[in-house]
Protein backbone atom coordinates (compact mmCIF):
# COMPACT_ATOMS: atom_id res chain seq x y z
CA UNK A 1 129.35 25.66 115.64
CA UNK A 2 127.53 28.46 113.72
CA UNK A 3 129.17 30.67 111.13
CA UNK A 4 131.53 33.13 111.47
CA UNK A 5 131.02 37.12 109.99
CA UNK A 6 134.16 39.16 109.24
CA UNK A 7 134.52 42.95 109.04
CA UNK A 8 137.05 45.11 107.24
CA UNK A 9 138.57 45.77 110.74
CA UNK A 10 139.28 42.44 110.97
CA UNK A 11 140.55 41.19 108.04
CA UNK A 12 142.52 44.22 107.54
CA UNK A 13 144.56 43.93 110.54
CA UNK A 14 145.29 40.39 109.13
CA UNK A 15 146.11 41.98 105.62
CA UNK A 16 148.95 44.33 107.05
CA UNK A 17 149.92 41.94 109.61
CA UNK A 18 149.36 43.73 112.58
CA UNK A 19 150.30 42.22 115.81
CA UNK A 20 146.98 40.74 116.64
CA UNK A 21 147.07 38.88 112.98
CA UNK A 22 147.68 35.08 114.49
CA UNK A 23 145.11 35.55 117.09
CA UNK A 24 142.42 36.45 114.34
CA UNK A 25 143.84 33.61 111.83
CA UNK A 26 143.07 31.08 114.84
CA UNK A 27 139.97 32.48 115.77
CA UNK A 28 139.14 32.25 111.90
CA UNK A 29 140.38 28.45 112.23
CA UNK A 30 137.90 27.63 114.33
CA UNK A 31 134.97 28.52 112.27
CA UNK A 32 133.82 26.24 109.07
CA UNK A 33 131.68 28.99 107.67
CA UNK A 34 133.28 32.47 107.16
CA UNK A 35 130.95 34.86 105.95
CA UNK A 36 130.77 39.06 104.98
CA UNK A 37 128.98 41.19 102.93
CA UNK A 38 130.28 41.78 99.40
CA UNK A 39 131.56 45.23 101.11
CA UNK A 40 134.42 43.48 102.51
CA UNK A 41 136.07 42.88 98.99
CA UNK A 42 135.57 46.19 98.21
CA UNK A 43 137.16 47.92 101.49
CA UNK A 44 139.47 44.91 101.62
CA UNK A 45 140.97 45.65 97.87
CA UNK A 46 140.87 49.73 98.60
CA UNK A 47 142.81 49.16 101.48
CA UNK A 48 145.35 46.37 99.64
CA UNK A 49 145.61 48.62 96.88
CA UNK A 50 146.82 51.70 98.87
CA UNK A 51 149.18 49.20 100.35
CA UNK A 52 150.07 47.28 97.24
CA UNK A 53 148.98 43.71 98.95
CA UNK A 54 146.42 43.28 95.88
CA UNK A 55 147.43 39.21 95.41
CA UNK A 56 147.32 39.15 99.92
CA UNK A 57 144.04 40.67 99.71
CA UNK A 58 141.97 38.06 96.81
CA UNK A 59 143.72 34.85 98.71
CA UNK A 60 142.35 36.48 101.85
CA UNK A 61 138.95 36.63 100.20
CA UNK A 62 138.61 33.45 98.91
CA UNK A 63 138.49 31.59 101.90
CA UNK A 64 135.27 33.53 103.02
CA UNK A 65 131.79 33.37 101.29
CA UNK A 66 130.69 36.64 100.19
CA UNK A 67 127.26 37.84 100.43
CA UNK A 68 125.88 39.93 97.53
CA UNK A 69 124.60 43.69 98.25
CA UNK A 70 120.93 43.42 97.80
CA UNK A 71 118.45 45.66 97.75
CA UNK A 72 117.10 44.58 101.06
CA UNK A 73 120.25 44.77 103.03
CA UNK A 74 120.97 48.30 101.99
CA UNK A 75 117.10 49.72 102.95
CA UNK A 76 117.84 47.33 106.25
CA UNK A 77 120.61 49.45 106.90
CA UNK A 78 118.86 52.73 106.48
CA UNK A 79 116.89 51.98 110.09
CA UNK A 80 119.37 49.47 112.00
CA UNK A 81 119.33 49.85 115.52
CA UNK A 82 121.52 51.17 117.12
CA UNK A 83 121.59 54.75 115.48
CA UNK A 84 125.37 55.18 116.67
CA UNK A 85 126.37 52.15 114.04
CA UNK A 86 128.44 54.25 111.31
CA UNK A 87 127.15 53.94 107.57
CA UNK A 88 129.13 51.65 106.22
CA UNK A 89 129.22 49.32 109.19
CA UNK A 90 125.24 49.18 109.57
CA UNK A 91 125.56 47.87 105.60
CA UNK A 92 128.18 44.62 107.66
CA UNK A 93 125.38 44.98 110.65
CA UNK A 94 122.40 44.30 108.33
CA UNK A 95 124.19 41.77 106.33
CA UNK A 96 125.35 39.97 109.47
CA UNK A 97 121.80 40.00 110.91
CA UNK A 98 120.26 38.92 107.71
CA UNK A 99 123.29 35.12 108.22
CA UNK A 100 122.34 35.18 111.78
CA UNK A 101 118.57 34.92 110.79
CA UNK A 102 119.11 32.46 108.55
CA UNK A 103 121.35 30.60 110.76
CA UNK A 104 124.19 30.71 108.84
CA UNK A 105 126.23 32.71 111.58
CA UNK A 106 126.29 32.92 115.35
CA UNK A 107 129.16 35.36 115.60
CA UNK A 108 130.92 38.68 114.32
CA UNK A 109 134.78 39.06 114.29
CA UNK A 110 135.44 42.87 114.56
CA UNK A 111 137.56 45.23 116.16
CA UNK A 112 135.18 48.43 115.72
CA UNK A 113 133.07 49.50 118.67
CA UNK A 114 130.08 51.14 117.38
CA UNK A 115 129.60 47.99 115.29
CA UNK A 116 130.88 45.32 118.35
CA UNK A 117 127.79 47.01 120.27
CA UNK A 118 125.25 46.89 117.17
CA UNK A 119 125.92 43.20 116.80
CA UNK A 120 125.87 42.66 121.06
CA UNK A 121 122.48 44.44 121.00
CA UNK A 122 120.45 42.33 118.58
CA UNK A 123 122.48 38.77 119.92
CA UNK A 124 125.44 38.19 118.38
CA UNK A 125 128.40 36.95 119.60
CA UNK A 126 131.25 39.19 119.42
CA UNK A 127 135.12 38.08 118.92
CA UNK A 128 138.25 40.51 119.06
CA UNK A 129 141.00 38.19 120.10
CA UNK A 130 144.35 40.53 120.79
CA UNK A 131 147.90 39.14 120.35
CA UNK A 132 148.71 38.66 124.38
């Protein structure tokens, strides 16, 4: 089995421990490689430190392998198809693409449309397992 790529929307629900949290923790499971884009720490931590969950966030983040912000992956995200992919989620889009290509992942775990239907339209498996 290919890698796995995890979005904010993911690993947040996880971080407040919303219903859905086991379901994503076994989907997770399943995966040997968990991959994201350096902007997960960064949403992960804004979103822990609103929360105070600072020390829930960094053990989340250390089981997953982050991929620096490059140069490339930002202009990639400029022109990522499709157009209805929010900013910050055509930054995870690009990144993602950039694993797939080098066959590091197969799959994306997120619960955000726009970017569910970027990652369906250039062949990615998409995973939003719910609680029931």
């Amino acid at each position: 089995m290919a890698g796995l790529y995890l979005d904010t929307s993911a690993l947040g629900r996880v971080l407040l421990a919303e219903p859905d949290s086991e379901a994503i923790l076994a989907e997770v499971g399943r995966f040997e490689r968990r991959m994201a884009s350096r902007l997960l720490a960064v949403e992960l931590r804004r979103l822990a430190l609103r929360h105070r969950l600072r020390d829930a966030a960094d053990r989340l983040l250390a089981a997953i392998s982050l991929l620096p912000l490059t140069e490339a992956t930002l202009a990639a995200a400029e022109s990522i198809e499709p157009a209805s992919v929010a900013t910050l989620d055509a930054i995870h889009l690009a990144a993602a693409l950039e694993l797939f290509d080098a066959d590091l992942i197969d799959t994306v775990l997120t619960y955000d449309e726009r970017l569910a239907e970027g990652a369906g339209h250039h062949g990615l498996t998409v995973l939003a397992p719910s609680a029931g």
